[in-house]
PDB file of N, CA and C in Angstrom:
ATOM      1  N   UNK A   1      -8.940  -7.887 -20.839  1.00  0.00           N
ATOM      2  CA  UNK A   1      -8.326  -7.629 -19.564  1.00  0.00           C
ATOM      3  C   UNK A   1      -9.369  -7.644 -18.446  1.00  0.00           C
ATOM      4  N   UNK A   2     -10.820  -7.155 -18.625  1.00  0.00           N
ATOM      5  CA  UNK A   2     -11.654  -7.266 -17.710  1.00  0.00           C
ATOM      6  C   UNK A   2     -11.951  -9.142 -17.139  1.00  0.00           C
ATOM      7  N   UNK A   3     -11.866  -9.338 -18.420  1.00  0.00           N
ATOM      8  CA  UNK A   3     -12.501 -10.725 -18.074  1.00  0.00           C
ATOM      9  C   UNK A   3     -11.491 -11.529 -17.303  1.00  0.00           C
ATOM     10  N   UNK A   4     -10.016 -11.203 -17.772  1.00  0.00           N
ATOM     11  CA  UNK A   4      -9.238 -11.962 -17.019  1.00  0.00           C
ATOM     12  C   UNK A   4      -8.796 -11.673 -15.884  1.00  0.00           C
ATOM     13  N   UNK A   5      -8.884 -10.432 -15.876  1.00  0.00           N
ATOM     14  CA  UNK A   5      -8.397  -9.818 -14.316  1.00  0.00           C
ATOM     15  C   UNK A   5      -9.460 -10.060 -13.238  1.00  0.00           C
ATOM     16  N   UNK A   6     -10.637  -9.682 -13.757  1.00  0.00           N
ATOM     17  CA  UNK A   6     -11.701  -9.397 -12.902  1.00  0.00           C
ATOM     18  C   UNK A   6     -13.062 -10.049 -12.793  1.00  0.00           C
ATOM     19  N   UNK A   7     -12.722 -10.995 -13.678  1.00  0.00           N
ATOM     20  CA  UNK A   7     -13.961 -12.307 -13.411  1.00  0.00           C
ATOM     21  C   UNK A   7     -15.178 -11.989 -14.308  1.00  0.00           C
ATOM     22  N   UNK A   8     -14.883 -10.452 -14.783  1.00  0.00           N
ATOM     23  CA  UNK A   8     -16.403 -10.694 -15.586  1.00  0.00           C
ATOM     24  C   UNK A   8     -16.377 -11.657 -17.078  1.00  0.00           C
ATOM     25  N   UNK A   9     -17.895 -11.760 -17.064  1.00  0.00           N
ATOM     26  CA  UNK A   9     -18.036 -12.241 -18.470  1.00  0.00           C
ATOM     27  C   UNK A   9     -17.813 -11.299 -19.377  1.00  0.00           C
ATOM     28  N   UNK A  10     -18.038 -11.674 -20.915  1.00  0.00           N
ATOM     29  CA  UNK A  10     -17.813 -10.578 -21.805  1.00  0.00           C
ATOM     30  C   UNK A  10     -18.815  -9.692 -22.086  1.00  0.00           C
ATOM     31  N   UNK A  11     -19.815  -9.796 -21.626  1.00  0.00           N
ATOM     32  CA  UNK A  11     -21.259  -8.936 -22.113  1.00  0.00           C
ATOM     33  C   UNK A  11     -21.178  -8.254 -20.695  1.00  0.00           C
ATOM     34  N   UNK A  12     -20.947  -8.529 -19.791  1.00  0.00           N
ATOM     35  CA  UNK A  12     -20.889  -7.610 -18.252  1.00  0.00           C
ATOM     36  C   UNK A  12     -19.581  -6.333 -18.909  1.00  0.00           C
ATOM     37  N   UNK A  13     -18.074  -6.897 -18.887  1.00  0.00           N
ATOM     38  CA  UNK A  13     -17.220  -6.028 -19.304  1.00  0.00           C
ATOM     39  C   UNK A  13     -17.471  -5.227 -20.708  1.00  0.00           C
ATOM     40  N   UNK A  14     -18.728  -5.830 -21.658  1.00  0.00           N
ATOM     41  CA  UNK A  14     -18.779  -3.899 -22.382  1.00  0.00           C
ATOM     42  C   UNK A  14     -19.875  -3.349 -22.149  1.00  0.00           C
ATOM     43  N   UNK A  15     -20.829  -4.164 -21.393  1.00  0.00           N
ATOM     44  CA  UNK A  15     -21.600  -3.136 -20.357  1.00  0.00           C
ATOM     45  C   UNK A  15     -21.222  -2.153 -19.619  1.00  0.00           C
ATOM     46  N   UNK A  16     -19.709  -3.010 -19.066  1.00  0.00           N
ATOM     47  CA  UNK A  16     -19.210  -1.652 -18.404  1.00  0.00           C
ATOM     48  C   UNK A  16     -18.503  -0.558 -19.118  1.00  0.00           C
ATOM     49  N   UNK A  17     -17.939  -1.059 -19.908  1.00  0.00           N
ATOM     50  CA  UNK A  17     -16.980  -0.145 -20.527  1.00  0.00           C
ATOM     51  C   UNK A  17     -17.718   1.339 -21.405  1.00  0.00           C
ATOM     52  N   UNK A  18     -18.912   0.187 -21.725  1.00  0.00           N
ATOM     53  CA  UNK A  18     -20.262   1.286 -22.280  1.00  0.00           C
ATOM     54  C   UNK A  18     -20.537   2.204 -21.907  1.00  0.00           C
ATOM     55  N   UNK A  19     -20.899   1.880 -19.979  1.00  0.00           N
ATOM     56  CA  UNK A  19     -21.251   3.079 -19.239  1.00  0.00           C
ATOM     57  C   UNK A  19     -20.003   3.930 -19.060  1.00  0.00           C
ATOM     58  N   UNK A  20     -18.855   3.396 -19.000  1.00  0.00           N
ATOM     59  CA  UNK A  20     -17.956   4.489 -18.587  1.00  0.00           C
ATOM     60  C   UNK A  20     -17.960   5.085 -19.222  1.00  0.00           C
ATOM     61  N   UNK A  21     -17.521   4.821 -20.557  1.00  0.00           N
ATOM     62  CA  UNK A  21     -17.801   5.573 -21.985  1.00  0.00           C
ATOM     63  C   UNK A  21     -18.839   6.633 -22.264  1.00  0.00           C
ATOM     64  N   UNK A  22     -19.790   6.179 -21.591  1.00  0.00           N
ATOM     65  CA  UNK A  22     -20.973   7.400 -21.883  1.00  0.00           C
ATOM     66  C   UNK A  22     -21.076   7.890 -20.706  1.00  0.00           C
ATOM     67  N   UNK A  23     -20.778   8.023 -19.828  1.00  0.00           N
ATOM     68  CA  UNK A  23     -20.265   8.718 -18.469  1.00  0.00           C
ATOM     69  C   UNK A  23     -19.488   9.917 -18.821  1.00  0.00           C
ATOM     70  N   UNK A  24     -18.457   9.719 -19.634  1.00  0.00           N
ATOM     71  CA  UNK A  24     -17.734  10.515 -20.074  1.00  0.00           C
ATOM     72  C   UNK A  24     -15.937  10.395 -19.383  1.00  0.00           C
ATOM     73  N   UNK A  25     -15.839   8.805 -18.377  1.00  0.00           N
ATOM     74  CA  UNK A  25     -14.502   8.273 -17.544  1.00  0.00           C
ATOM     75  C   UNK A  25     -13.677   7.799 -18.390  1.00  0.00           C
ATOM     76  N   UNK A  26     -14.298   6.701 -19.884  1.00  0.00           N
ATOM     77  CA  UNK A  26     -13.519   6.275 -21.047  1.00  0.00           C
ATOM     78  C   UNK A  26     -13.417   7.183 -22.190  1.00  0.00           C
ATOM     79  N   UNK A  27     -12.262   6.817 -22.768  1.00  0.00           N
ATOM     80  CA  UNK A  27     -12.691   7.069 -24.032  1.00  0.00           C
ATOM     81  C   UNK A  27     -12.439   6.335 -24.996  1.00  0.00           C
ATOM     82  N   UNK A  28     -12.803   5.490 -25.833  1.00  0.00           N
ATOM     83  CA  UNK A  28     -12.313   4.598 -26.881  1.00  0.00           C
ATOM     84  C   UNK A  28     -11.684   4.846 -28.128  1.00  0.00           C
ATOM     85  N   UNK A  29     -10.596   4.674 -28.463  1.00  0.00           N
ATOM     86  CA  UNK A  29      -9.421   5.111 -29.208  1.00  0.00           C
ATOM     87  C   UNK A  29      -9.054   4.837 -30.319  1.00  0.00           C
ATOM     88  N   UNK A  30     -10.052   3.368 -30.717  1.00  0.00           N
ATOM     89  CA  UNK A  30      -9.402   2.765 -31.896  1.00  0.00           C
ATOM     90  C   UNK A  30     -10.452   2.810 -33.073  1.00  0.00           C
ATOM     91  N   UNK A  31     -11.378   2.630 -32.725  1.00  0.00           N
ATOM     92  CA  UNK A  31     -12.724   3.310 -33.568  1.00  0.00           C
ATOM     93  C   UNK A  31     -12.856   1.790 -34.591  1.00  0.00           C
ATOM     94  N   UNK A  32     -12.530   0.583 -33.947  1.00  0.00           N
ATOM     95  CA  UNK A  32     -13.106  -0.822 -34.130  1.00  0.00           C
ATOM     96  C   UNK A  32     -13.911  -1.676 -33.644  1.00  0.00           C
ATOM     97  N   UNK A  33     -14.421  -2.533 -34.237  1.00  0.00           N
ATOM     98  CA  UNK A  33     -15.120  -3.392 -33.558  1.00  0.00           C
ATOM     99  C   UNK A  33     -14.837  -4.542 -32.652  1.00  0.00           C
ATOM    100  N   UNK A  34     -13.678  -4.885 -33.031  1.00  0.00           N
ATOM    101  CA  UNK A  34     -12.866  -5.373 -32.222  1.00  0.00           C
ATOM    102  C   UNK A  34     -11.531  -5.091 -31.556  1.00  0.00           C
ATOM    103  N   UNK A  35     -10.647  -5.582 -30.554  1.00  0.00           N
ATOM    104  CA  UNK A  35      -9.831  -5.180 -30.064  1.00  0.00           C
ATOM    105  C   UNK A  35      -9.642  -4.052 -29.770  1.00  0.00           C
ATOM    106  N   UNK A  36     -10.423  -3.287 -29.136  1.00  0.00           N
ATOM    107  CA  UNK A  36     -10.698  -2.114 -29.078  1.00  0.00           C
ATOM    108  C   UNK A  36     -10.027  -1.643 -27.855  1.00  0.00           C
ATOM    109  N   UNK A  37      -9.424  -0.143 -27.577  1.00  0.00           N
ATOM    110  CA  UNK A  37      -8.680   0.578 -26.309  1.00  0.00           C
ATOM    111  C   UNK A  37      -9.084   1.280 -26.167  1.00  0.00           C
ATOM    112  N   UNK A  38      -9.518   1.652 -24.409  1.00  0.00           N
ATOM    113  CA  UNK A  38     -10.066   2.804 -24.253  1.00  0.00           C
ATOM    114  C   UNK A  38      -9.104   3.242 -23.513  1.00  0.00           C
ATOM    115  N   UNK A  39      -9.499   4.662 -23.131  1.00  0.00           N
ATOM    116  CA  UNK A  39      -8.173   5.373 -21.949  1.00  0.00           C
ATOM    117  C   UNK A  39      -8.860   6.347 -21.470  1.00  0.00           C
ATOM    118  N   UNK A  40      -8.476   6.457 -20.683  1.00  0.00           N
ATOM    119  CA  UNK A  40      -9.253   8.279 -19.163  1.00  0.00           C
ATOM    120  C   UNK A  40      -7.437   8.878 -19.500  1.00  0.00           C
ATOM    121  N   UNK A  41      -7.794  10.306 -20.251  1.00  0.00           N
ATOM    122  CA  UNK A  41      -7.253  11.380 -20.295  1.00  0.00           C
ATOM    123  C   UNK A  41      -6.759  11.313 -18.973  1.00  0.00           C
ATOM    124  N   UNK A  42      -7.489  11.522 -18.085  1.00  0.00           N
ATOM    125  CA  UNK A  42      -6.362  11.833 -16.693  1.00  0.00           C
ATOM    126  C   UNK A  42      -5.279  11.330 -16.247  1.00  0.00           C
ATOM    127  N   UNK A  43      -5.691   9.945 -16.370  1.00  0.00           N
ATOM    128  CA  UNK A  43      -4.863   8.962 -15.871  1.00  0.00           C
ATOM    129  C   UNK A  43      -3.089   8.732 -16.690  1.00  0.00           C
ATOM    130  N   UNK A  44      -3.939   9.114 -18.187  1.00  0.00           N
ATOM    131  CA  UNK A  44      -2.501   9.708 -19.414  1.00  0.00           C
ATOM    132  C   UNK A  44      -1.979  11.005 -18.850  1.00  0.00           C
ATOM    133  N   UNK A  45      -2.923  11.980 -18.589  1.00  0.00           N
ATOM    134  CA  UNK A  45      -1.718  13.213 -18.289  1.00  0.00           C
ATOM    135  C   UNK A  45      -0.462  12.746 -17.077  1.00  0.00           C
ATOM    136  N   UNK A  46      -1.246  12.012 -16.338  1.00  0.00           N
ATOM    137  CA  UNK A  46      -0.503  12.056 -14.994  1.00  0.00           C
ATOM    138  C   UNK A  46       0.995  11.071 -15.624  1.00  0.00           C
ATOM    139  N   UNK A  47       0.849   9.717 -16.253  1.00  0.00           N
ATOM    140  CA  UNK A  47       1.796   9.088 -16.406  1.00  0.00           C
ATOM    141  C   UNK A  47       2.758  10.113 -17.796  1.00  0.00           C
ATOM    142  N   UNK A  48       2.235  10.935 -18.482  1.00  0.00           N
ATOM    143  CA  UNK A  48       3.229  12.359 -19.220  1.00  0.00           C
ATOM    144  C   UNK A  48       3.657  12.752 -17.916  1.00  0.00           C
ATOM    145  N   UNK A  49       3.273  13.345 -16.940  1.00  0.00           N
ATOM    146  CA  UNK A  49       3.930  14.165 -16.431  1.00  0.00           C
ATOM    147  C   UNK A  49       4.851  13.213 -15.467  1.00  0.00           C
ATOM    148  N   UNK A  50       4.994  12.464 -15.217  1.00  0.00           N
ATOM    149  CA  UNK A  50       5.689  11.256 -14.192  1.00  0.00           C
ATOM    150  C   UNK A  50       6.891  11.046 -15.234  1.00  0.00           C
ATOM    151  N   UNK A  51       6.249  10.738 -16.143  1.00  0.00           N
ATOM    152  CA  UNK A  51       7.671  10.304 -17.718  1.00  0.00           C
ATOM    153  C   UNK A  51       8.589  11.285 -17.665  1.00  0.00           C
ATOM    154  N   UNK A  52       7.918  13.062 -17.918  1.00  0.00           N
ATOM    155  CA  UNK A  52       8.709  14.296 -18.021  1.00  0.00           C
ATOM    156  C   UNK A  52       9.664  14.354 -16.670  1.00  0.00           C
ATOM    157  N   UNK A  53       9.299  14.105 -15.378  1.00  0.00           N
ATOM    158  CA  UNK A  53       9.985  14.424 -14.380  1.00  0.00           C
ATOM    159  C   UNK A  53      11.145  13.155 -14.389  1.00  0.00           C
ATOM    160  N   UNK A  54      11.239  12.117 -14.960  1.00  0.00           N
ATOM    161  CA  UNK A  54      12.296  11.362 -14.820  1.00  0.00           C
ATOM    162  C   UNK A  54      13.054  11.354 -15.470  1.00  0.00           C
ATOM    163  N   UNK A  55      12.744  12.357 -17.120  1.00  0.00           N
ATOM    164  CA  UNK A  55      13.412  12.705 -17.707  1.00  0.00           C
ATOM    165  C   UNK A  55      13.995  13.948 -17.813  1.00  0.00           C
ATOM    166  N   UNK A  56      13.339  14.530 -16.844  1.00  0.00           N
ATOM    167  CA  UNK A  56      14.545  15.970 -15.891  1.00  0.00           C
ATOM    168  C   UNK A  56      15.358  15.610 -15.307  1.00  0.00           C
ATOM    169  N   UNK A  57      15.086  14.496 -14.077  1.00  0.00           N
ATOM    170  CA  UNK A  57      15.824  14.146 -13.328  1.00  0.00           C
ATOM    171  C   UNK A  57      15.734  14.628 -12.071  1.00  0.00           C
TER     172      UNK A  57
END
């Protein structure tokens, strides 16, 4: 997704993903070497709590 969205090459996008990762912004989820997902906790709570309120109503 980096590469296609955003022009990087592939060694730039897990450079980055690296630093975010050890930043402590990612977190990587799948514990592979390939096809790998990361996610920021925050960004998940917020879309739980957006899900819960539409399913209150």
């Amino acid at each position: 997704m980096l590469t296609a969205h955003l022009g990087l090459g592939p060694q730039s996008a897990q450079n980055a993903l690296s630093q975010l990762t050890d930043a402590g912004v990612l977190e990587e989820r799948t514990g592979l070497r390939r096809n790998r997902v990361w996610q920021h906790a925050g960004i998940i709570a917020v879309l739980d709590h957006f899900a819960q309120s539409l399913i209150r109503g």
